[in-house]
Protein backbone atom coordinates (compact mmCIF):
# COMPACT_ATOMS: atom_id res chain seq x y z
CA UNK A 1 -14.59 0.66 11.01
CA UNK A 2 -15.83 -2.35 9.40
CA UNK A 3 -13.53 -2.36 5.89
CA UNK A 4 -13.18 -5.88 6.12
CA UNK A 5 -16.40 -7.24 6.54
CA UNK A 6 -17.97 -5.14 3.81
CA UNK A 7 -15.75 -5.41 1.57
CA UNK A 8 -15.87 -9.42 1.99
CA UNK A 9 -19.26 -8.98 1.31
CA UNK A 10 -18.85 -7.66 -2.33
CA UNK A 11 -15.91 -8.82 -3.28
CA UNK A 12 -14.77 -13.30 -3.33
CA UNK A 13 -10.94 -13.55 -1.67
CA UNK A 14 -9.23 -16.53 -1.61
CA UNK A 15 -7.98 -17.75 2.20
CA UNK A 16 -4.13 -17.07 1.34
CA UNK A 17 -5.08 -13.14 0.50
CA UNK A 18 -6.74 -12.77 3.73
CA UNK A 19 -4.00 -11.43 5.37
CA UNK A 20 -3.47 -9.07 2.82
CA UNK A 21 -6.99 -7.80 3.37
CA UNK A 22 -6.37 -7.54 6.83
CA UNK A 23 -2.94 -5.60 6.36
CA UNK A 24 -4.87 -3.35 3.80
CA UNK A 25 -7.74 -2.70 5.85
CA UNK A 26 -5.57 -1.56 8.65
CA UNK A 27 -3.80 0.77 6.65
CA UNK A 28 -6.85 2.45 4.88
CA UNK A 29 -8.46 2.81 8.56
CA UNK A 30 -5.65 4.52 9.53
CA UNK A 31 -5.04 6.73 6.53
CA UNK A 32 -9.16 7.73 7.75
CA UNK A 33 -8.65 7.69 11.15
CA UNK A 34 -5.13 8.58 12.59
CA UNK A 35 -2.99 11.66 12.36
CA UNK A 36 0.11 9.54 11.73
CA UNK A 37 -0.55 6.58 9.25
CA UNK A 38 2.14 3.95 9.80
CA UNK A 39 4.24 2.99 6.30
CA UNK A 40 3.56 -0.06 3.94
CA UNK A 41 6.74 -0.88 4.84
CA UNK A 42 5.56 -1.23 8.31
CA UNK A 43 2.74 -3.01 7.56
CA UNK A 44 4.15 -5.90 5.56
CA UNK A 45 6.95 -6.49 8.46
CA UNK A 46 4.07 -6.70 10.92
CA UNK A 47 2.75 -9.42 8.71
CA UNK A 48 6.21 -11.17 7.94
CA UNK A 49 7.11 -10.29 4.49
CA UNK A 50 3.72 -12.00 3.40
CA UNK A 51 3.05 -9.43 0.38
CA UNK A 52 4.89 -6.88 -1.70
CA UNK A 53 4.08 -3.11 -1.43
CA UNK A 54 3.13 -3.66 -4.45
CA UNK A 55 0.38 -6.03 -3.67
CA UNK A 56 -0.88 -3.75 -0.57
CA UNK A 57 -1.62 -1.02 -2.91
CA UNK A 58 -2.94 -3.20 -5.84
CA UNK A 59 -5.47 -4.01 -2.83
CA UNK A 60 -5.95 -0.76 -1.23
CA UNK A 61 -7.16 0.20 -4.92
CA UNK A 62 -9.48 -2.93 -5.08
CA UNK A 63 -10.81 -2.45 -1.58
CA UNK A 64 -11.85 1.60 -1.81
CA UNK A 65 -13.24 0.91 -4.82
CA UNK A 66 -15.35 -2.13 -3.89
CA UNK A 67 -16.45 0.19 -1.18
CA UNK A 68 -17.25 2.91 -3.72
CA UNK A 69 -15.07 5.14 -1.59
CA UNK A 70 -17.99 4.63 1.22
CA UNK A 71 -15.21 4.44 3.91
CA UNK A 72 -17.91 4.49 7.18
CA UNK A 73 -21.36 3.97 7.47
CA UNK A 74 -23.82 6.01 10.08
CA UNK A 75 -23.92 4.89 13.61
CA UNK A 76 -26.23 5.80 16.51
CA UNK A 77 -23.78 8.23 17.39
CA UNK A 78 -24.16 9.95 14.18
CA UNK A 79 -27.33 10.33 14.19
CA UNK A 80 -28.07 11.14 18.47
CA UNK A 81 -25.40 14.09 18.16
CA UNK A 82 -27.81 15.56 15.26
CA UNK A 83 -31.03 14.34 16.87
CA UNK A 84 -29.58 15.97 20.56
CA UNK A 85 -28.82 19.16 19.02
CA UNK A 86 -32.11 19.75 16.74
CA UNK A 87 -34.01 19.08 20.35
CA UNK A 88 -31.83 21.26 22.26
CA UNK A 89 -31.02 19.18 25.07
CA UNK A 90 -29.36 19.63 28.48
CA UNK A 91 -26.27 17.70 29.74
CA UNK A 92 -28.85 15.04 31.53
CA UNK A 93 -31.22 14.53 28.28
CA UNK A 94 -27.49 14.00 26.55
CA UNK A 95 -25.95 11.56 29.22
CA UNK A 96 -29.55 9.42 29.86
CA UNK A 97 -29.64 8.96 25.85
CA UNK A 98 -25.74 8.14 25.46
CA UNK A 99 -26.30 5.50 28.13
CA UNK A 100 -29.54 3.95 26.67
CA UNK A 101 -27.52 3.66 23.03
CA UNK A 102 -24.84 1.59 24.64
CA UNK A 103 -27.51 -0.63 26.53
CA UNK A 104 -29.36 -1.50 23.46
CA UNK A 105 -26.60 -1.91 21.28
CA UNK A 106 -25.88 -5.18 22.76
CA UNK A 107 -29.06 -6.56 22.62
CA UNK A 108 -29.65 -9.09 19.01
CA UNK A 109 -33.61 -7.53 18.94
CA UNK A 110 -32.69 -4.37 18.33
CA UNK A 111 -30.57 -5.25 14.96
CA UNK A 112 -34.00 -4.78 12.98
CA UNK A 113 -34.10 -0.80 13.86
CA UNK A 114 -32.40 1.09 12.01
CA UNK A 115 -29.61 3.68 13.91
CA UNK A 116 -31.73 6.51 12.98
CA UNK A 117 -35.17 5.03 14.85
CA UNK A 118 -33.34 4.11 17.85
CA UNK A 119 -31.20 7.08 18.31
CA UNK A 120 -35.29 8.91 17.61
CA UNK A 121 -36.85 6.21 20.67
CA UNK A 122 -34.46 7.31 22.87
CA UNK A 123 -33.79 10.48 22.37
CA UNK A 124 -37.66 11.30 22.23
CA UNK A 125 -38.19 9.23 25.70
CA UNK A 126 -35.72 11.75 27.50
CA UNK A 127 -37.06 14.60 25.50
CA UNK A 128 -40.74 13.54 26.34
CA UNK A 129 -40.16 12.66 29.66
CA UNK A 130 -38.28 16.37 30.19
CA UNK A 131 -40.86 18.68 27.93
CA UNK A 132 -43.65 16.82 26.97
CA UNK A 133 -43.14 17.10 23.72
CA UNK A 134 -42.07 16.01 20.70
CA UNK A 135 -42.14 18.94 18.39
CA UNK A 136 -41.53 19.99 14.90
CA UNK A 137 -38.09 20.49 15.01
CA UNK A 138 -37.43 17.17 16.33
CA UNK A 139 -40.06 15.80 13.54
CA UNK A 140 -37.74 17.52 10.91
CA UNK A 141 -34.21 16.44 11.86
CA UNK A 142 -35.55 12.78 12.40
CA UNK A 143 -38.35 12.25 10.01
CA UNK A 144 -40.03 10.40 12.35
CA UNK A 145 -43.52 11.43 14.11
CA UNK A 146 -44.23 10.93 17.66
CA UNK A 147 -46.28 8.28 16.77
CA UNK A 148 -43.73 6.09 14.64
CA UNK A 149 -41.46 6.32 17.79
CA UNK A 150 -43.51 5.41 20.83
């Protein structure tokens, strides 16, 4: 999860509540995340008695509600489990898509498409390359034409 940087992005901290940011962030993404959240407590020995409990939930507060309560934001994954199961896919259509994600996630060009588009490129190259087609089902769940994609 990315709590810190977006909420860094709305919301001016000065350096010497950084930490506390951190510390907070940690905590929310485990209260989203984990089936056994550790305790403030915990959290503010980890960081050396920096902050008060107090001041960890004072910024919990502040940081969900910067964040409007948006506490993730869709991935490729997101969107190729939906896009995978609207084409009904075989295990090979699934793996070959999977692997082209993680290849193109590291490359800086592809930061101007959004998740949806290339989760749709790839998807619709295995799908193509399988059936031949890209058909109205996979148009729907999408919203992209065979056109936009290739």
């Amino acid at each position: 999860m990315n709590l810190i940087d977006r909420f860094l992005a709305v919301q001016l901290v000065i350096r010497k509540k950084l930490q506390l940011v951190g510390i907070t962030a940690l905590l929310l993404a485990c209260k989203y995340e984990e089936i056994s959240v550790p305790v403030v407590e915990d959290l503010i020995l980890i960081s050396d008695k920096a902050n008060a409990r107090k001041e960890v939930l004072e910024m919990e507060k502040l940081m969900v509600n910067a964040l409007q309560f948006n506490m993730t934001v869709p991935t490729t994954y997101v969107f190729i489990r939906r896009f995978l199961k609207a084409s009904q896919s075989d295990k090979k259509v699934e793996l070959v898509s999977f692997f082209l994600i993680e290849l193109y996630l590291v490359e800086y060009e592809m930061i101007r498409f959004p998740p949806s588009m290339l989760v749709a490129i790839f998807t619709a190259q295995c799908t193509i390359g399988v059936s031949r087609e890209w058909n109205a089902t996979c148009r729907k769940y999408s919203s992209y034409d065979k056109n936009q994609i290739l």
